[in-house]
PDB file of N, CA and C in Angstrom:
ATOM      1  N   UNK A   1       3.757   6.023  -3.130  1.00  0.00           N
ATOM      2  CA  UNK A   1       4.839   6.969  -3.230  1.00  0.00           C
ATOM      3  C   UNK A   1       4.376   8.203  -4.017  1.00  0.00           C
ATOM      4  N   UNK A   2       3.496   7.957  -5.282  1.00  0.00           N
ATOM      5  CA  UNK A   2       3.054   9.202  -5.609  1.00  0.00           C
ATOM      6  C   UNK A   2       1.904  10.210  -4.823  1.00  0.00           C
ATOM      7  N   UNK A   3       1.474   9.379  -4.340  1.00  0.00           N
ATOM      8  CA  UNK A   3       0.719  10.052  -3.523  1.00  0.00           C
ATOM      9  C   UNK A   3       1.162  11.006  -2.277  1.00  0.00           C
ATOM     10  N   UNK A   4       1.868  10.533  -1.948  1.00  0.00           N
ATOM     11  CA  UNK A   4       2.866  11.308  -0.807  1.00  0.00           C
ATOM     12  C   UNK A   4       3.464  12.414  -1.251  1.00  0.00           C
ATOM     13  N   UNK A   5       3.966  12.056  -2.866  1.00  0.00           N
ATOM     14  CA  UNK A   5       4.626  13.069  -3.467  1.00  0.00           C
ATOM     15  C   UNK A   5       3.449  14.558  -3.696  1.00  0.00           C
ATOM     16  N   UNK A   6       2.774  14.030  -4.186  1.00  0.00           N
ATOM     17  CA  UNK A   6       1.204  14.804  -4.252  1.00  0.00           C
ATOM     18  C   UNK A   6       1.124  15.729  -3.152  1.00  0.00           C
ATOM     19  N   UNK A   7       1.026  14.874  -2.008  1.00  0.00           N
ATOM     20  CA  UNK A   7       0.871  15.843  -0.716  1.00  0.00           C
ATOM     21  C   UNK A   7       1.576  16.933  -0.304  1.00  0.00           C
ATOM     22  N   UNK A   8       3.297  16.140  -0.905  1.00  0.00           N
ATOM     23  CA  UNK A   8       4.177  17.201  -0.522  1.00  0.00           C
ATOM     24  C   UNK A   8       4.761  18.144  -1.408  1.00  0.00           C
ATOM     25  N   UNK A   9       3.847  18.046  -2.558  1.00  0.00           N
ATOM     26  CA  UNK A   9       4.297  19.045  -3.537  1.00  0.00           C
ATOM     27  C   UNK A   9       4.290  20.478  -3.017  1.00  0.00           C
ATOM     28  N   UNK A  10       3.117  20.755  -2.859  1.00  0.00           N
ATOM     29  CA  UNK A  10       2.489  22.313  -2.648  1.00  0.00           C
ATOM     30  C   UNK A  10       3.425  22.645  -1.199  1.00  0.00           C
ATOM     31  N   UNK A  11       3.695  22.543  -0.122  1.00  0.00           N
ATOM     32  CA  UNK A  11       4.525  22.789   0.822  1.00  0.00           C
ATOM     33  C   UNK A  11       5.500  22.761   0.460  1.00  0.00           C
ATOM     34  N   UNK A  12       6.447  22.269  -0.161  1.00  0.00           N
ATOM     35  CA  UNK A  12       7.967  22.292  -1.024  1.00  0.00           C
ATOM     36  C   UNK A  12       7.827  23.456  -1.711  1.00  0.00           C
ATOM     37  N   UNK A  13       7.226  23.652  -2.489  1.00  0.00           N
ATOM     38  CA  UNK A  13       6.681  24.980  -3.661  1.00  0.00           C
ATOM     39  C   UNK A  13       6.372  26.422  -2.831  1.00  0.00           C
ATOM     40  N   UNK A  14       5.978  26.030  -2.117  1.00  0.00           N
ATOM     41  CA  UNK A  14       5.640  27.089  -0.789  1.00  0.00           C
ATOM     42  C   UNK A  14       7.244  27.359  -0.571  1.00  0.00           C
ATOM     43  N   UNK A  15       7.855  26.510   0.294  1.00  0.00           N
ATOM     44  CA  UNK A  15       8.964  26.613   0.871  1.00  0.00           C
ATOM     45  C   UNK A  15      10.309  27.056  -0.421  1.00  0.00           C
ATOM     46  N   UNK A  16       9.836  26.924  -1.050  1.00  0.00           N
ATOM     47  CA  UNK A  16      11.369  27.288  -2.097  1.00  0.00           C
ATOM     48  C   UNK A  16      10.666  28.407  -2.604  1.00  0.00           C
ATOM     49  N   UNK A  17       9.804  28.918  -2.897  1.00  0.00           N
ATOM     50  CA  UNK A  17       8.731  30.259  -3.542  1.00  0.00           C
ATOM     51  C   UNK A  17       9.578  31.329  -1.871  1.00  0.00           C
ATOM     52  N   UNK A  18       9.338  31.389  -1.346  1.00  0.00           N
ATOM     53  CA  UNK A  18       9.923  31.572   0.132  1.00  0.00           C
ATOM     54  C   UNK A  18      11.533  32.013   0.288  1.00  0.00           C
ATOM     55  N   UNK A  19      12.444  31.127  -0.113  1.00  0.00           N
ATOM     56  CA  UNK A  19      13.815  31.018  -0.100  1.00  0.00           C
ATOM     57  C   UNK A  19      14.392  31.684  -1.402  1.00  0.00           C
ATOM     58  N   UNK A  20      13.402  32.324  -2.541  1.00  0.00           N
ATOM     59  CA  UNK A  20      13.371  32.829  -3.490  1.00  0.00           C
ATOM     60  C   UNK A  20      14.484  32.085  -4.836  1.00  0.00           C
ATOM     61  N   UNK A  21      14.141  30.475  -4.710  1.00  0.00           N
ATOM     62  CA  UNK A  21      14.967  29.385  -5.321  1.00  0.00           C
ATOM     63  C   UNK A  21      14.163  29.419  -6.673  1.00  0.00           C
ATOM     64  N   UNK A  22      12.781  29.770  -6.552  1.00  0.00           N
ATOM     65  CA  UNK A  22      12.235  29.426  -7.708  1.00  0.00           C
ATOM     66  C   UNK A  22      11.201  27.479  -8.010  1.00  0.00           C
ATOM     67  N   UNK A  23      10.843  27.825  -8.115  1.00  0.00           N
ATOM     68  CA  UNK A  23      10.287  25.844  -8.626  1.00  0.00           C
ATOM     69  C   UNK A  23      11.156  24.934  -9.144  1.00  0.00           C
ATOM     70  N   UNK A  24      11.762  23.993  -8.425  1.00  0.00           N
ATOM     71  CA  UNK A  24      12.641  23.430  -9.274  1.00  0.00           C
ATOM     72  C   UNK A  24      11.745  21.804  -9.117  1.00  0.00           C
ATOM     73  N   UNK A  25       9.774  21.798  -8.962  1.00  0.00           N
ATOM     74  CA  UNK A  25       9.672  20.781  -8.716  1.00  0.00           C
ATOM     75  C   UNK A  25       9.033  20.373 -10.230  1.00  0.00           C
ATOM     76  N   UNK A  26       7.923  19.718 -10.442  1.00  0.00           N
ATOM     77  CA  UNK A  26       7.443  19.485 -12.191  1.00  0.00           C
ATOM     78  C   UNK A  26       6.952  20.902 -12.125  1.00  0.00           C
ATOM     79  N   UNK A  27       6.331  20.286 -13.500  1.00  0.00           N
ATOM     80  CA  UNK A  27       5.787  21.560 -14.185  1.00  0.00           C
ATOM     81  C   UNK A  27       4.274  20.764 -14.011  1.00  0.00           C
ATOM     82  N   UNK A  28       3.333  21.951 -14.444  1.00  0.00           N
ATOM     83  CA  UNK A  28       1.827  21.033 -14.583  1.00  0.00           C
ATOM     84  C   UNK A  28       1.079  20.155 -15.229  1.00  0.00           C
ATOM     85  N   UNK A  29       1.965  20.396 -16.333  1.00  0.00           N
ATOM     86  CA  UNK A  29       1.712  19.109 -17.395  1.00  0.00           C
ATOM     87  C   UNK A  29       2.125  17.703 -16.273  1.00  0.00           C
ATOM     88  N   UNK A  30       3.368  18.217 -16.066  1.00  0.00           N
ATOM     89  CA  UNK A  30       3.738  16.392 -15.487  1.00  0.00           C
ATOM     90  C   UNK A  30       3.191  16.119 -14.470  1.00  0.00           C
ATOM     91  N   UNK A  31       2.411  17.215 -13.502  1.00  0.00           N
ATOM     92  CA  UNK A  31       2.090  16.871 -12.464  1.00  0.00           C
ATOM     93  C   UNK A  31       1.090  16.408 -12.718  1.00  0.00           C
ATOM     94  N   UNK A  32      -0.313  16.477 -13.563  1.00  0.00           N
ATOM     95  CA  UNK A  32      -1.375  16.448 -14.241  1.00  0.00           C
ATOM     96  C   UNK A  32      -1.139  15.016 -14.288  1.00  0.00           C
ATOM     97  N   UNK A  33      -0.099  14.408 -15.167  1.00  0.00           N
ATOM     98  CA  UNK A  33       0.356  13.413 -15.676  1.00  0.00           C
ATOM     99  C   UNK A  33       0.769  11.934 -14.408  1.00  0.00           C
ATOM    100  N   UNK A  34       1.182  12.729 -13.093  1.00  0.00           N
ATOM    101  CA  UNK A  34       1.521  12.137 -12.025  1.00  0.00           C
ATOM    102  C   UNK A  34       0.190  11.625 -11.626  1.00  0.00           C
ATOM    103  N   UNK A  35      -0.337  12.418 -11.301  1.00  0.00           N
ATOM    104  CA  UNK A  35      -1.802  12.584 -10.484  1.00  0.00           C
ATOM    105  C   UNK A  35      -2.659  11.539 -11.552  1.00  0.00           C
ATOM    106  N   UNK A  36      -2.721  11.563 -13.374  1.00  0.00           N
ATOM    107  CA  UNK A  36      -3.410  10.515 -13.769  1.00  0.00           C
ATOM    108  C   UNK A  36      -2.672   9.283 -13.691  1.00  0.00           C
ATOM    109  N   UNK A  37      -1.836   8.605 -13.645  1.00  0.00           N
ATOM    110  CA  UNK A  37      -0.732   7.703 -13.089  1.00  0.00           C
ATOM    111  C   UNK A  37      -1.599   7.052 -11.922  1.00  0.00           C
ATOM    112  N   UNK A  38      -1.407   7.745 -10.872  1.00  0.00           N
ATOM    113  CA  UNK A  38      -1.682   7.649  -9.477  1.00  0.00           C
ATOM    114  C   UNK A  38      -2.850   7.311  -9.481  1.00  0.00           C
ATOM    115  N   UNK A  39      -4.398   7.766  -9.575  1.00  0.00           N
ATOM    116  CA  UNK A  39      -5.768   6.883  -9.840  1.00  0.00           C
ATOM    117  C   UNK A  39      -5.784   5.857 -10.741  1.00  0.00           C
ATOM    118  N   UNK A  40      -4.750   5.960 -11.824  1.00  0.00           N
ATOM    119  CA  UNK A  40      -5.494   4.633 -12.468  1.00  0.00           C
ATOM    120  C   UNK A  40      -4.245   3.709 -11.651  1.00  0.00           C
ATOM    121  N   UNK A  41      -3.058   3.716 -11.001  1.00  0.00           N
ATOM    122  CA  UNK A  41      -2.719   3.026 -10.236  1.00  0.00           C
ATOM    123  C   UNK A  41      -3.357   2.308  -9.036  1.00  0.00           C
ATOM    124  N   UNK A  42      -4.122   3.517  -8.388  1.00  0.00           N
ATOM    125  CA  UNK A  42      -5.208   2.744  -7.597  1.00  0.00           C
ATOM    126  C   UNK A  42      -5.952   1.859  -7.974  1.00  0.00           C
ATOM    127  N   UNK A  43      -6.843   2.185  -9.143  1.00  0.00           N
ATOM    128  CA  UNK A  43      -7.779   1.700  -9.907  1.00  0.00           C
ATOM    129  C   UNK A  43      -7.453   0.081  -9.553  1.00  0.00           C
ATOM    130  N   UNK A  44      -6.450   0.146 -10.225  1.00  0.00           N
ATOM    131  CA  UNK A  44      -5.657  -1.472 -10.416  1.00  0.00           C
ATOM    132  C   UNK A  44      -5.351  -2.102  -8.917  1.00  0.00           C
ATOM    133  N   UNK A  45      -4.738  -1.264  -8.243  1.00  0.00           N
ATOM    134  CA  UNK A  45      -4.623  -1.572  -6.331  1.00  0.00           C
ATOM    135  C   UNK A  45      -5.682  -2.285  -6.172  1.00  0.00           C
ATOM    136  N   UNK A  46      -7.024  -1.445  -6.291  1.00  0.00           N
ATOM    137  CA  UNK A  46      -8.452  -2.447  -5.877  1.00  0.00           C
ATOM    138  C   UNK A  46      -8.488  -3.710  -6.710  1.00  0.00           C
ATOM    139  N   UNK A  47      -8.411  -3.625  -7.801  1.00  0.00           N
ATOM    140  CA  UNK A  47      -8.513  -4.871  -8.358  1.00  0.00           C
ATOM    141  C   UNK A  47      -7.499  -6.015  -7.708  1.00  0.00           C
ATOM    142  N   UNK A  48      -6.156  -5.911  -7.947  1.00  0.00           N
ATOM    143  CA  UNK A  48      -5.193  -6.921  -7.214  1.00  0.00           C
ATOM    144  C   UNK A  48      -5.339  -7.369  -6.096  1.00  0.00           C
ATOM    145  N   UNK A  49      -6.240  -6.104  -5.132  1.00  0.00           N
ATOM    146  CA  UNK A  49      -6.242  -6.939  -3.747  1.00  0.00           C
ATOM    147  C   UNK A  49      -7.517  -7.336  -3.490  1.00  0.00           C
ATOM    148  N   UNK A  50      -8.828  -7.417  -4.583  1.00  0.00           N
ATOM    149  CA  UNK A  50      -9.470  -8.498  -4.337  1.00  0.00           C
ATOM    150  C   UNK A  50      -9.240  -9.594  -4.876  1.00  0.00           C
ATOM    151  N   UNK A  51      -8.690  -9.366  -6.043  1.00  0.00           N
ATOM    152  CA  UNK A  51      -8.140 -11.159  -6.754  1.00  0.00           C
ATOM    153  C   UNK A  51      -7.513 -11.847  -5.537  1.00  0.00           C
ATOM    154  N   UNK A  52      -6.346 -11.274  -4.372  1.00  0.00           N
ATOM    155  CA  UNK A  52      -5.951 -12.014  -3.647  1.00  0.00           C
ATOM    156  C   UNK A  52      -6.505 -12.659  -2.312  1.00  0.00           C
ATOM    157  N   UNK A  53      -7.959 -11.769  -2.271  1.00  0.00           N
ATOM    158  CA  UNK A  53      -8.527 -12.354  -1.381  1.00  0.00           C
ATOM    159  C   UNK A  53      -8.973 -13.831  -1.324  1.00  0.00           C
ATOM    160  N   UNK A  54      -8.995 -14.658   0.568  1.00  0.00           N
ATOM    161  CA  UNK A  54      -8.794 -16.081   0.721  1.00  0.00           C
ATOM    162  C   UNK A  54     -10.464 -16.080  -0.405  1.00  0.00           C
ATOM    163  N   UNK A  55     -11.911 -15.377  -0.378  1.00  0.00           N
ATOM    164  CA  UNK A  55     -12.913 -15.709  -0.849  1.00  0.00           C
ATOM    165  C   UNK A  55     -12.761 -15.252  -1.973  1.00  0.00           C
ATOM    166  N   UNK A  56     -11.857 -14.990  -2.813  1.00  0.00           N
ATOM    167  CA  UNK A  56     -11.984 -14.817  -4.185  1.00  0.00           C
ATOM    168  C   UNK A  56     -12.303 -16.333  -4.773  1.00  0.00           C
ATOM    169  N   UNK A  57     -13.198 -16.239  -5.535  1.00  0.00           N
ATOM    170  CA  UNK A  57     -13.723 -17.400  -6.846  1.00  0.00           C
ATOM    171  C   UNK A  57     -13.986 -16.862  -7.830  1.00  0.00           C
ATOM    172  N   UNK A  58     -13.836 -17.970  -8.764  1.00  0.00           N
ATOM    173  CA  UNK A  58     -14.085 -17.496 -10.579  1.00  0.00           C
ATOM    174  C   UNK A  58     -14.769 -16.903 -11.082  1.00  0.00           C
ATOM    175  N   UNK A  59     -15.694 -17.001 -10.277  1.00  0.00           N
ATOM    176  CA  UNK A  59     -17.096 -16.073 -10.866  1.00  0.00           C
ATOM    177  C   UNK A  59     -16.562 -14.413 -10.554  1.00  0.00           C
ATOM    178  N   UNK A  60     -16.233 -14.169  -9.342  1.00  0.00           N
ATOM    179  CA  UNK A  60     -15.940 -13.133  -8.632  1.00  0.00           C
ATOM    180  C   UNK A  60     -14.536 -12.654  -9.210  1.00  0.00           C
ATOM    181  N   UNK A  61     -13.652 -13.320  -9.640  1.00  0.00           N
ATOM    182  CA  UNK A  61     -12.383 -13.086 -10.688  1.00  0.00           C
ATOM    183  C   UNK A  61     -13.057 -12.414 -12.267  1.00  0.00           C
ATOM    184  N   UNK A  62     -13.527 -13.435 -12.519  1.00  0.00           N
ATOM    185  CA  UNK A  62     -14.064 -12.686 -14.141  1.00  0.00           C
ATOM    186  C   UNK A  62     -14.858 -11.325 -13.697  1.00  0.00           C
ATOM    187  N   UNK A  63     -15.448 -11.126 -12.830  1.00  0.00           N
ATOM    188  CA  UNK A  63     -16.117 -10.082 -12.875  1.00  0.00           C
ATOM    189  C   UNK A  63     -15.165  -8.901 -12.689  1.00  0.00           C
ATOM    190  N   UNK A  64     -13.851  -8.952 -11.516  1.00  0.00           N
ATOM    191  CA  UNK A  64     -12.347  -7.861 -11.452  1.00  0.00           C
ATOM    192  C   UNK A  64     -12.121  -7.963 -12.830  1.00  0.00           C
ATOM    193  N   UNK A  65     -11.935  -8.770 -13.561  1.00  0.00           N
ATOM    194  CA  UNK A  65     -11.257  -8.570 -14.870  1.00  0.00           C
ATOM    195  C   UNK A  65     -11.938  -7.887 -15.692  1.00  0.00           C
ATOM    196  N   UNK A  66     -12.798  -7.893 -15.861  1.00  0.00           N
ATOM    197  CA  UNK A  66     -14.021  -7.038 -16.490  1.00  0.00           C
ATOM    198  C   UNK A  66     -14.171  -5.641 -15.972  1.00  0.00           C
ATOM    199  N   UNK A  67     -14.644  -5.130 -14.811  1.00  0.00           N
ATOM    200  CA  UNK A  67     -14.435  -3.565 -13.918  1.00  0.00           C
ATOM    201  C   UNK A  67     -13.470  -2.671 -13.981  1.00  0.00           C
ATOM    202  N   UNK A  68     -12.167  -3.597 -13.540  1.00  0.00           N
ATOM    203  CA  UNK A  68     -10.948  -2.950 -13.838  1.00  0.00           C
ATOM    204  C   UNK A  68     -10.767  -1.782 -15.160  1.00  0.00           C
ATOM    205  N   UNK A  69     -10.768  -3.004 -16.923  1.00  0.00           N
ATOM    206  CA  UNK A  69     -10.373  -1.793 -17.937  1.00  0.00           C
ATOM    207  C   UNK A  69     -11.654  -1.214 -18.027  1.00  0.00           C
ATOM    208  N   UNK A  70     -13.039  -1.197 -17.252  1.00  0.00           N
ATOM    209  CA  UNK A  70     -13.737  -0.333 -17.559  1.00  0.00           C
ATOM    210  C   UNK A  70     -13.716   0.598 -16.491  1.00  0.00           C
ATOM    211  N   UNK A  71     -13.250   0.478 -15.244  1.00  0.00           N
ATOM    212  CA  UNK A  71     -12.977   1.767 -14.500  1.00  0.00           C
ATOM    213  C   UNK A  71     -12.256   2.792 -15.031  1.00  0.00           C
ATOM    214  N   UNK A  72     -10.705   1.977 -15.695  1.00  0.00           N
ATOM    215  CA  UNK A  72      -9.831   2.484 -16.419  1.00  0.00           C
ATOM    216  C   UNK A  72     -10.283   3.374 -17.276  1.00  0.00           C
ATOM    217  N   UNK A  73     -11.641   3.158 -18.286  1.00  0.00           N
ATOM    218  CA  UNK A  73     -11.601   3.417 -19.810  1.00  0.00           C
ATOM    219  C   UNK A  73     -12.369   4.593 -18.983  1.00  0.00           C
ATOM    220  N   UNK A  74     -13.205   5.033 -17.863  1.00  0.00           N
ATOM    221  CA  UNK A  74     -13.830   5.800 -17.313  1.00  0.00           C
ATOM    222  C   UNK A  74     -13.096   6.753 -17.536  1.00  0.00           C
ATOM    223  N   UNK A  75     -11.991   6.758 -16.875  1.00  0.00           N
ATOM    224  CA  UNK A  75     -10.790   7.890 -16.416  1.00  0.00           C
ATOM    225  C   UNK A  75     -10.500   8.596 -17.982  1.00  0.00           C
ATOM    226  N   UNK A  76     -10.337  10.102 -17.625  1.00  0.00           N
ATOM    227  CA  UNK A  76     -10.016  11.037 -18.983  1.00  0.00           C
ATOM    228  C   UNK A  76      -8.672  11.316 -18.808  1.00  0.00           C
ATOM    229  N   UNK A  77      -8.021  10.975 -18.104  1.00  0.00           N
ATOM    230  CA  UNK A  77      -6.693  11.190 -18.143  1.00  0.00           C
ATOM    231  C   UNK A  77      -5.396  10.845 -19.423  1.00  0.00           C
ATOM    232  N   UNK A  78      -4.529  10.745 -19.639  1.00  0.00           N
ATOM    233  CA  UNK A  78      -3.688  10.068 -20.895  1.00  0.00           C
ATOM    234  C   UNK A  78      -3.049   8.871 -20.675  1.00  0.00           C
ATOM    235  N   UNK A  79      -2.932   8.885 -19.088  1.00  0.00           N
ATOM    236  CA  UNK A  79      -2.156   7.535 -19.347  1.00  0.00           C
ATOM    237  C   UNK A  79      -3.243   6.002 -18.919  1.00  0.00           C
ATOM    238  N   UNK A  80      -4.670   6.325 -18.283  1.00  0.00           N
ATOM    239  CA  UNK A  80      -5.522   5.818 -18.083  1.00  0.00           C
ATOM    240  C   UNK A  80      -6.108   5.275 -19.493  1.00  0.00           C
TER     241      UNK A  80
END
């Protein structure tokens, strides 16, 4: 869902910049804030959907658990 939102930011912004409404969408801080949200949401996506795979094993579990907060700790974002 954020991602979509992402996409359809800049065309909305377009379209009301246009209709001379003004921005009534975030500001850049929050969008900044959306957008770090959204990768480290992924981040975690990959992880969950290999834990659920039928060939997931323990060995291959400890190792997601481990990648994950260091993909995470990668990310410079604030909420990452």
């Amino acid at each position: 869902m954020l991602t979509r939102f992402l996409e359809a930011k800049a065309p909305i912004d377009n379209t009301l910049k246009e209709l001379d409404v003004g921005s009534k969408c975030l500001t850049e801080d929050e969008v900044a804030l959306v957008i770090d949200f959204s990768e480290s949401l992924e981040i975690i996506e990959v992880g969950a959907t290999a834990l659920c795979r039928h060939a997931a094993i323990v060995s291959k579990s400890e190792k997601i658990f481990e990648d994950v907060p260091k993909k995470l700790a990668e990310e410079t974002g604030a909420i990452s």
